[in-house]
C-alpha atoms as a PDB file:
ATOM      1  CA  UNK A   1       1.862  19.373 -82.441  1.00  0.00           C
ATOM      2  CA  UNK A   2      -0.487  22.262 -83.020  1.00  0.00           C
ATOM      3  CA  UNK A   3      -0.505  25.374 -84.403  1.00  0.00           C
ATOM      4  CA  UNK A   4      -1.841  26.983 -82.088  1.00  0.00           C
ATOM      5  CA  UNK A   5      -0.269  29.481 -79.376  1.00  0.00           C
ATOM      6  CA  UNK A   6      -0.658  27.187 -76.513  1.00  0.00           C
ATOM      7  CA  UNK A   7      -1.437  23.946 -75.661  1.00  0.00           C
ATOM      8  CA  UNK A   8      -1.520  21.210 -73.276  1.00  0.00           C
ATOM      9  CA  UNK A   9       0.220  17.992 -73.083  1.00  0.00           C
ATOM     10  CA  UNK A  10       0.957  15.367 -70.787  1.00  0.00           C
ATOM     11  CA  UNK A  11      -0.395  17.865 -67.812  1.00  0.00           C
ATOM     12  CA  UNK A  12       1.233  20.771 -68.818  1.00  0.00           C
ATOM     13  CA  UNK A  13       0.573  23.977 -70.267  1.00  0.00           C
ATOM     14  CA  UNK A  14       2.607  24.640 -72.854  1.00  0.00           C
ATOM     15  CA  UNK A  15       3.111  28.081 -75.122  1.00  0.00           C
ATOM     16  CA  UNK A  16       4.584  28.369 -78.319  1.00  0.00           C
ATOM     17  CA  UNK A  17       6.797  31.259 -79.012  1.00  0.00           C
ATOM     18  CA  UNK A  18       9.595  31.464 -81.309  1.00  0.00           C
ATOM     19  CA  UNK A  19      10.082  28.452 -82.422  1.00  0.00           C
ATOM     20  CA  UNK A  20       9.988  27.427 -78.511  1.00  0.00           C
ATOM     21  CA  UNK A  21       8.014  25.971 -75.982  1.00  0.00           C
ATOM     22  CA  UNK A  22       7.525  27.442 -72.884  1.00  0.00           C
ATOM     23  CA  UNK A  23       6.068  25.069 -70.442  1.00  0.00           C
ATOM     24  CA  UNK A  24       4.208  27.450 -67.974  1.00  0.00           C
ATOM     25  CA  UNK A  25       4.163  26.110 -63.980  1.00  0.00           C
ATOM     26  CA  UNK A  26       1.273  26.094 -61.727  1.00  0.00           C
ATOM     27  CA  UNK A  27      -0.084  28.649 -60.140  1.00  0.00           C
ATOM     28  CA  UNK A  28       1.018  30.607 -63.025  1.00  0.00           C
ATOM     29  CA  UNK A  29      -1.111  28.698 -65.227  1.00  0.00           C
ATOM     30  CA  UNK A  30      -3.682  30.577 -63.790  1.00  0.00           C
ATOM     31  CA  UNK A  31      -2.598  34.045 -64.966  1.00  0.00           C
ATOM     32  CA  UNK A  32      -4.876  35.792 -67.478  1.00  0.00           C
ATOM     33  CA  UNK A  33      -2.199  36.510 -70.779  1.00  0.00           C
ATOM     34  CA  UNK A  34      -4.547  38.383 -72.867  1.00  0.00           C
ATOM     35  CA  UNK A  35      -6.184  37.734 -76.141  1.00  0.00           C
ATOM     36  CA  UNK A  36      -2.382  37.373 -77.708  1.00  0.00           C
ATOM     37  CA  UNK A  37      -0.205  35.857 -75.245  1.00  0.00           C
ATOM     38  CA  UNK A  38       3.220  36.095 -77.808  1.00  0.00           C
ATOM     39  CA  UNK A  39       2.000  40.120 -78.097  1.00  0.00           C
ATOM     40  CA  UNK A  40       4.835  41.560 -77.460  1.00  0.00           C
ATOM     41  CA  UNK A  41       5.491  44.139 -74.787  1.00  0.00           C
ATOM     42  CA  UNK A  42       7.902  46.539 -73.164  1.00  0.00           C
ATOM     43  CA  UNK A  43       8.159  46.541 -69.293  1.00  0.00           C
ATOM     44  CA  UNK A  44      10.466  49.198 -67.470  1.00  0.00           C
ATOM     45  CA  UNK A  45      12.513  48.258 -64.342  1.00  0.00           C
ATOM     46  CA  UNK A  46      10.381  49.087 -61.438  1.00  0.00           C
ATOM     47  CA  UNK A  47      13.021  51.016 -59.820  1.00  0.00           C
ATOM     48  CA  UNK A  48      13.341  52.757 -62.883  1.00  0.00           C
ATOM     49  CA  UNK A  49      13.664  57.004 -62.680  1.00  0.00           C
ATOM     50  CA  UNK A  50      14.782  60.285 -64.683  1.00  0.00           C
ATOM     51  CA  UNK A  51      18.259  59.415 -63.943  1.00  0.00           C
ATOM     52  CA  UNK A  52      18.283  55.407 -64.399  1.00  0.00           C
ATOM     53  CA  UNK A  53      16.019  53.353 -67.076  1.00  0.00           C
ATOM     54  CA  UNK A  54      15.639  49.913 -67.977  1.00  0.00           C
ATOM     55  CA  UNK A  55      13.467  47.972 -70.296  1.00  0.00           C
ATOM     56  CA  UNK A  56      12.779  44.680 -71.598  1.00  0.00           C
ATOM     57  CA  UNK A  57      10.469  43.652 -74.324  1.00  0.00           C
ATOM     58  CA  UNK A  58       8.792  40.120 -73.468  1.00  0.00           C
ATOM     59  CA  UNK A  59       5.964  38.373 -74.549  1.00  0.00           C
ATOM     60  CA  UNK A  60       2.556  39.025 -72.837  1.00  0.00           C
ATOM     61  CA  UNK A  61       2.570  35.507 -71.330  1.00  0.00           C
ATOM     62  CA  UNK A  62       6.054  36.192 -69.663  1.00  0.00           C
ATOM     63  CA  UNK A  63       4.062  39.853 -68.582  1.00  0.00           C
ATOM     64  CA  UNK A  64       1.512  37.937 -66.410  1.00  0.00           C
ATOM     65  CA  UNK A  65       4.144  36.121 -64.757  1.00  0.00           C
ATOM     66  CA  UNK A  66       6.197  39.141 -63.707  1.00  0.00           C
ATOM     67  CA  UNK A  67       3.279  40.771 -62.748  1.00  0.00           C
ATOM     68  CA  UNK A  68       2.356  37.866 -61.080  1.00  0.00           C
ATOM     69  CA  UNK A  69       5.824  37.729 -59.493  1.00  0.00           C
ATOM     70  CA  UNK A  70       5.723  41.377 -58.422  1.00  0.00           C
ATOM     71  CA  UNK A  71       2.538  41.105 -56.836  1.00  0.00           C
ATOM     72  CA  UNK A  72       4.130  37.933 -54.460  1.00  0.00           C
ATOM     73  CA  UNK A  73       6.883  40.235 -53.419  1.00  0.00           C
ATOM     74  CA  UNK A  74       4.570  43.089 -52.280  1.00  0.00           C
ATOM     75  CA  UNK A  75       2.192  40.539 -50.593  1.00  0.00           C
ATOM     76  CA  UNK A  76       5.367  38.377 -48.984  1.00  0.00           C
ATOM     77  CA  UNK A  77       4.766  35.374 -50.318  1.00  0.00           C
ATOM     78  CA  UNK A  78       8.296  34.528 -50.974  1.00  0.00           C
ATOM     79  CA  UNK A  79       7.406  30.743 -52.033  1.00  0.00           C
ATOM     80  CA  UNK A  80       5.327  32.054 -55.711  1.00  0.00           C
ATOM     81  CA  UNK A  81       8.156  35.141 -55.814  1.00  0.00           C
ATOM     82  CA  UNK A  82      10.940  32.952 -55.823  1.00  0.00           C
ATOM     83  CA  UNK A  83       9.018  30.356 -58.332  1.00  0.00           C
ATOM     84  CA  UNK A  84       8.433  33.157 -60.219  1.00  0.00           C
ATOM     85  CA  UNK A  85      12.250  34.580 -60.586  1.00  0.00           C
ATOM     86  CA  UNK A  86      13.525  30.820 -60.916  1.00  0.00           C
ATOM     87  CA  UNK A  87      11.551  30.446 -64.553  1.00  0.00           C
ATOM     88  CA  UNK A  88      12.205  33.940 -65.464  1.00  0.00           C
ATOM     89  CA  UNK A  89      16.076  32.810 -64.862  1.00  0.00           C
ATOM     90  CA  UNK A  90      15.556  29.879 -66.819  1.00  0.00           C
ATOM     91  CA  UNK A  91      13.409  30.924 -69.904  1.00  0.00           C
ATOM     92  CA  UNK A  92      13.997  35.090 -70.434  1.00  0.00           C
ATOM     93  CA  UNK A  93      17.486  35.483 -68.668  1.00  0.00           C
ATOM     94  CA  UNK A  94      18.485  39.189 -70.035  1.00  0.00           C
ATOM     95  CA  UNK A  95      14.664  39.880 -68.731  1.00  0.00           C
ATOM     96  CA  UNK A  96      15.041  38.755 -65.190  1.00  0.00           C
ATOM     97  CA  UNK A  97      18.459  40.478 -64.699  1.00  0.00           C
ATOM     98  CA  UNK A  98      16.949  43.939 -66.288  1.00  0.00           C
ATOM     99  CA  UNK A  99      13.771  43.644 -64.322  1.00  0.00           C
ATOM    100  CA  UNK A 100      14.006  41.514 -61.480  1.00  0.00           C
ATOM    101  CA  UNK A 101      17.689  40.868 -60.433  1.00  0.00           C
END
């Protein structure tokens, strides 16, 4: 293995965070995760308001995804929304029930 942040291996993309591997699916592996992709960030609940707020702090990588995600919804295409939710279940499961459940 490497030491870097990401890799790829055996046709996947692959990024390291916390002593874990995230394999990333396609189209996602097309998402731009910044200069730091394990930067940390805090995203607010996008039905968030002065009387109700969430938050979760994710990685940047996991960022471009929801975003990603988000941006499916709006547009209707339910196929990349849904694949989008099903790894956020899988690999940042407080996350997807603060910010996309």
């Amino acid at each position: 293995m490497t030491d870097k942040q990401y890799y790829v291996k055996d046709n996947k993309f692959i990024i390291k965070f916390n002593d874990k591997e995230y394999v990333i699916p396609k189209p996602f592996t097309n998402c731009y995760f910044g200069a730091d992709p394990t930067k940390m960030m805090t995203i607010f609940n996008r039905f968030s308001d002065e009387t109700f707020s969430q938050s979760a702090r994710i990685p940047a990588f996991a960022v471009a995804i929801y975003d990603t995600t988000i941006g499916a919804e709006a547009s209707e295409d339910y196929d990349l929304m849904n694949k989008g939710r099903e790894w956020f279940q899988k690999n940042f499961t407080d996350a997807y029930y603060t910010l996309l459940d």
